[in-house]
N, C-alpha and C. Protein backbone atom coordinates (compact mmCIF):
# COMPACT_ATOMS: atom_id res chain seq x y z
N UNK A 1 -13.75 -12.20 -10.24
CA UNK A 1 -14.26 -11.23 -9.29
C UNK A 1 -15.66 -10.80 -9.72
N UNK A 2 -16.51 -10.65 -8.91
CA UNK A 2 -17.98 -10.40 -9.21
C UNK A 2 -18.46 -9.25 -9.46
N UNK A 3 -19.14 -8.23 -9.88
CA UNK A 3 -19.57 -7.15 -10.58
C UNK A 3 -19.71 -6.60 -9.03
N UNK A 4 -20.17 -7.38 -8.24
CA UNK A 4 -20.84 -6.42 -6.77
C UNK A 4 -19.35 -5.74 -6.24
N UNK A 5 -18.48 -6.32 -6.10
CA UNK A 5 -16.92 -6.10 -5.59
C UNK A 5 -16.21 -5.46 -6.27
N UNK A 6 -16.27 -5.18 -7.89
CA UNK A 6 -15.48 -4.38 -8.65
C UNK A 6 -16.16 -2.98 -8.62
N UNK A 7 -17.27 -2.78 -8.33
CA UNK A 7 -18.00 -1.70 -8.05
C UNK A 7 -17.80 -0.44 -6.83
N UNK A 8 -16.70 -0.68 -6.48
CA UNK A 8 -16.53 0.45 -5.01
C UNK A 8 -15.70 1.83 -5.12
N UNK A 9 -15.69 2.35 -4.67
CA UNK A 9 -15.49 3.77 -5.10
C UNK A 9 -13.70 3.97 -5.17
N UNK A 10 -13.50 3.01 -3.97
CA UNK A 10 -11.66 2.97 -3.98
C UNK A 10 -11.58 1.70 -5.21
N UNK A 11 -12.21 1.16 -5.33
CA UNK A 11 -11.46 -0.03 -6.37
C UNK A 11 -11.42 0.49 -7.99
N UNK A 12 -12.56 1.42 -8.07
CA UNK A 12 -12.86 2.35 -9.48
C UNK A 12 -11.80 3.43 -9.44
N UNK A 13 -11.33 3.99 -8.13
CA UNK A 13 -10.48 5.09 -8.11
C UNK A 13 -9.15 4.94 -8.63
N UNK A 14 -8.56 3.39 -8.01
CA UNK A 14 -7.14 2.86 -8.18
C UNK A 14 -7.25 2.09 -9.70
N UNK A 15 -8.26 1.59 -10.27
CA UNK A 15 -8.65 1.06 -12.07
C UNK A 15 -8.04 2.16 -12.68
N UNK A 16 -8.71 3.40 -12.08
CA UNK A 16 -8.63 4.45 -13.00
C UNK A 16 -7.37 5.01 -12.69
N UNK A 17 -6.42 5.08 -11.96
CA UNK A 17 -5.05 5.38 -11.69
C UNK A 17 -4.42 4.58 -12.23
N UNK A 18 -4.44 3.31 -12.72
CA UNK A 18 -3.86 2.34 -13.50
C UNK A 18 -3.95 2.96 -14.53
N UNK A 19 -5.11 3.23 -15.23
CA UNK A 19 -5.40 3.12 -16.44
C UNK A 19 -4.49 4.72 -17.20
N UNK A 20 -4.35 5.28 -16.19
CA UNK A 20 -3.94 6.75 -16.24
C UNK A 20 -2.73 6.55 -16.79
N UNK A 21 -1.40 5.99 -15.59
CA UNK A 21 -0.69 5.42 -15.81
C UNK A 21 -0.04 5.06 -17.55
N UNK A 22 -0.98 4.15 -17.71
CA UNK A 22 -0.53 3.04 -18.99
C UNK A 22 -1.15 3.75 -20.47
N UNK A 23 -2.01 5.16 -19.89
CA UNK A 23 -2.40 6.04 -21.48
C UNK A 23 -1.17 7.08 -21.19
N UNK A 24 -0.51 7.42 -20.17
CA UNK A 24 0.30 8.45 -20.39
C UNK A 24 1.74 7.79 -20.83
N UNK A 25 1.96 6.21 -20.26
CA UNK A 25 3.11 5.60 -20.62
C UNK A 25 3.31 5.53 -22.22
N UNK A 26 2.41 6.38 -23.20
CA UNK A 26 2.46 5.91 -24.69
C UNK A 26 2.86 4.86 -24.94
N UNK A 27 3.05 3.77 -24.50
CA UNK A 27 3.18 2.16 -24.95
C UNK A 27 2.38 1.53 -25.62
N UNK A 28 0.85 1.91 -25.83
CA UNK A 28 -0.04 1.33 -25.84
C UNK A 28 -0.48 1.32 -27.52
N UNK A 29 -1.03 0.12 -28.07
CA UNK A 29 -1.52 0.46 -29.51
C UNK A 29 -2.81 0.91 -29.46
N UNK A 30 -3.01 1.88 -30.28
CA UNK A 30 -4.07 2.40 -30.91
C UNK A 30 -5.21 1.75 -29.84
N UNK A 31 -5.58 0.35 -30.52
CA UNK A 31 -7.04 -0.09 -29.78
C UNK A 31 -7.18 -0.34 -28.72
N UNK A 32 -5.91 -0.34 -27.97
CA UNK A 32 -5.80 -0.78 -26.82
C UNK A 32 -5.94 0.69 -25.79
N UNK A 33 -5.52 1.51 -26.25
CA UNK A 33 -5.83 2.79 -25.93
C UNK A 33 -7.15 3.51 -25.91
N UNK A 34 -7.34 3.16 -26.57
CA UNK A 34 -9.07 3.72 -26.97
C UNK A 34 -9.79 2.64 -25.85
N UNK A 35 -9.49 1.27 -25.43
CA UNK A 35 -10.08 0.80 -24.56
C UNK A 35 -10.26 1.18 -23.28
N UNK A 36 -8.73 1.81 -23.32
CA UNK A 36 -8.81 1.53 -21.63
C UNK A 36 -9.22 3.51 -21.85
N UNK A 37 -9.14 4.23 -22.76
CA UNK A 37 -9.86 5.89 -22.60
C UNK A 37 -11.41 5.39 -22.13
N UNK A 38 -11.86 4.63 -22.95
CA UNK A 38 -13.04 4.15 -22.24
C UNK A 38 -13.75 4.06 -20.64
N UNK A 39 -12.86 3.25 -20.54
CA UNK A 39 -12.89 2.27 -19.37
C UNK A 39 -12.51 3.48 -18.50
N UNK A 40 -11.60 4.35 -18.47
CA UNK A 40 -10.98 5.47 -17.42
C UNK A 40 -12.19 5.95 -17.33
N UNK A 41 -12.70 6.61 -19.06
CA UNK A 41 -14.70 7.61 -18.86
C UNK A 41 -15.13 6.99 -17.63
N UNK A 42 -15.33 5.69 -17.98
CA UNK A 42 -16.64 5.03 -16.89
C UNK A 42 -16.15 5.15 -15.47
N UNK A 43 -15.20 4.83 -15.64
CA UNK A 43 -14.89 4.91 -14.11
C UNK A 43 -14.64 6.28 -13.23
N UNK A 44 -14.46 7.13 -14.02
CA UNK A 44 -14.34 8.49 -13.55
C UNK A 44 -15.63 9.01 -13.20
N UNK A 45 -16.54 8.94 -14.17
CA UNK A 45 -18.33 8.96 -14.22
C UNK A 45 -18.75 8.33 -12.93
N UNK A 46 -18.32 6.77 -12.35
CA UNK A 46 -19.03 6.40 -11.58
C UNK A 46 -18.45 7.11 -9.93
N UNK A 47 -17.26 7.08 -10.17
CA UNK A 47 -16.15 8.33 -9.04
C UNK A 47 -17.33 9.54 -8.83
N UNK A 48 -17.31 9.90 -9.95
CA UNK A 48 -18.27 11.56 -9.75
C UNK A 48 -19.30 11.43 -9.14
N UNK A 49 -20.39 10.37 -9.39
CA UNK A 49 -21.22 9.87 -9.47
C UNK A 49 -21.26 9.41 -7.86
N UNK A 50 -20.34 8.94 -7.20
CA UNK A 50 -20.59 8.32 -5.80
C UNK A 50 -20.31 9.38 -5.36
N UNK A 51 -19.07 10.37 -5.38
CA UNK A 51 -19.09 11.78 -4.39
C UNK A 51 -20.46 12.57 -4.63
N UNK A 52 -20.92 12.36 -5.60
CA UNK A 52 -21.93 13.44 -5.52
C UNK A 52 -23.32 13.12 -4.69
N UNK A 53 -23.29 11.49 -4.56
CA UNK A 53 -24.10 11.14 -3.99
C UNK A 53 -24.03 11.61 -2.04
N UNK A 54 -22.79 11.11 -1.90
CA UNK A 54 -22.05 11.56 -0.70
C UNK A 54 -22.00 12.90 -0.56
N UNK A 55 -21.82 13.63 -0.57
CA UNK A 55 -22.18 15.24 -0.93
C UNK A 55 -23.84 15.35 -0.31
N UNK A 56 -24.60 15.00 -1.43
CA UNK A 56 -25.67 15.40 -1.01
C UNK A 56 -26.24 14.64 0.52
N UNK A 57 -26.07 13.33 0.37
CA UNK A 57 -26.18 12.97 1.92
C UNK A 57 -25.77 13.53 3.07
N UNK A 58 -24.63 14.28 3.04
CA UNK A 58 -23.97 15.19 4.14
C UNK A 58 -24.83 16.63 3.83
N UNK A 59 -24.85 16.65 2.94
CA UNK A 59 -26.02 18.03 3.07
C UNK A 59 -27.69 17.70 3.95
N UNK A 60 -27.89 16.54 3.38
CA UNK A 60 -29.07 16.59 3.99
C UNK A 60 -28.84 15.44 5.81
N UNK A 61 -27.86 15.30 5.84
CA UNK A 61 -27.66 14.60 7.23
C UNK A 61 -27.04 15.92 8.58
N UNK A 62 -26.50 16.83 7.45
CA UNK A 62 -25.57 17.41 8.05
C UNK A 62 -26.46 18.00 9.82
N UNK A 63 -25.97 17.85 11.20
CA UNK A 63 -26.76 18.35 12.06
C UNK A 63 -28.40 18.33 12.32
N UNK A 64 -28.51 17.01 11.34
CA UNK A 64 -30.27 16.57 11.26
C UNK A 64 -30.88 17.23 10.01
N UNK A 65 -30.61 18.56 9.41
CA UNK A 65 -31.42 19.37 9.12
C UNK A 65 -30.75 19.25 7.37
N UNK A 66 -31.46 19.79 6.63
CA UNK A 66 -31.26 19.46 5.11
C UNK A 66 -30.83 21.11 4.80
N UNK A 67 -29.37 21.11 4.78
CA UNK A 67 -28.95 22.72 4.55
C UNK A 67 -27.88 21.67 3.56
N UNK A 68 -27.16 23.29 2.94
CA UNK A 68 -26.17 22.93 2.01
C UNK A 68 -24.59 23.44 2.90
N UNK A 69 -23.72 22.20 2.65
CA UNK A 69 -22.51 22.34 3.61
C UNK A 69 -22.10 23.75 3.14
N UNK A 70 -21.13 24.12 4.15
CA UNK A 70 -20.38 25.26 4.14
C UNK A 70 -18.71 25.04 4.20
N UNK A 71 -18.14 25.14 2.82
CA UNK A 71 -16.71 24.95 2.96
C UNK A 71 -16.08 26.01 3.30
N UNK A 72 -15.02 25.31 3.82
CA UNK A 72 -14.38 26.60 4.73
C UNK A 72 -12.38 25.95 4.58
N UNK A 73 -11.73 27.31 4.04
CA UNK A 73 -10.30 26.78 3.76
C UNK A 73 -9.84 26.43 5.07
N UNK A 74 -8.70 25.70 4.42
CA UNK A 74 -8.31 24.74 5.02
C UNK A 74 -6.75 25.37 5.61
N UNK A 75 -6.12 25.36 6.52
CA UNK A 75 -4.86 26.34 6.99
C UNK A 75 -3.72 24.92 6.56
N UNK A 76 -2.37 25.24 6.36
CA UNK A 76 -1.25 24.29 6.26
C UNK A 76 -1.29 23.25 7.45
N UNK A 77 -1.60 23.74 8.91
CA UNK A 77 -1.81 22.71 9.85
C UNK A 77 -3.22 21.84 10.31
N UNK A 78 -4.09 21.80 9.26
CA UNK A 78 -5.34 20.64 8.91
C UNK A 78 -6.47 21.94 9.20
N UNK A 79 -6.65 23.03 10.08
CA UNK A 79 -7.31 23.32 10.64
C UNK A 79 -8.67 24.46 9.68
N UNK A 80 -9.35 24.84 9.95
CA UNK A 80 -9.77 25.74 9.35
C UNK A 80 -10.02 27.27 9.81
N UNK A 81 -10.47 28.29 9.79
CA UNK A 81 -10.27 29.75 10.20
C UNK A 81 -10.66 29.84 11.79
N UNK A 82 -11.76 29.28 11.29
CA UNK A 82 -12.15 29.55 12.57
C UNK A 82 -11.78 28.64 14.33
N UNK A 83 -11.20 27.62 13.77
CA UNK A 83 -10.77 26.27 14.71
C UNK A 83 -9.63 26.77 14.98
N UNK A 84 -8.54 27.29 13.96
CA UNK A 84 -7.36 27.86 14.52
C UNK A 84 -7.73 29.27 15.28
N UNK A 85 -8.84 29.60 15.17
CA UNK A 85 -8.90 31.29 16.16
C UNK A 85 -9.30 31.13 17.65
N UNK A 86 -9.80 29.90 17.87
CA UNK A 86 -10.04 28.80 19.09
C UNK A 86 -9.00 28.95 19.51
């Protein structure tokens, strides 16, 4: 598999859910552990690393204009305060 394809934000997300997995399964020896603690860093880094990029693009796409989003909670039926007062 080629570096361009192992690179995507769901394929780094589910690496790193593996990797989660098989450090909490304590099965693992010593070096083999320390590898994949590694390997989870990076991939968590590059996770952070793409939302944050995404983040800021929606800030500056958001309605044309370069403001900073406004989160707003979320109700048990998807909605938010003001959509459920609609």
């Amino acid at each position: 598999m080629s570096a361009k394809t192992d690179n995507t934000f769901e394929k780094k997300m589910a690496r790193l859910q593996e990797i989660v997995a098989a450090l909490e399964s304590g099965d693992l020896p010593l070096e083999k552990g320390m590898a994949l603690y590694k390997e989870g860093a990076a991939c968590s880094r590059y996770c952070r690393e793409q939302l944050e990029k995404a983040r800021h693009e929606l800030e500056i796409w958001q309605d044309g204009q370069a403001r900073p989003l406004q989160s707003r909670p979320v109700t048990e039926g998807g909605l938010n305060a003001e959509e459920e007062a609609e």
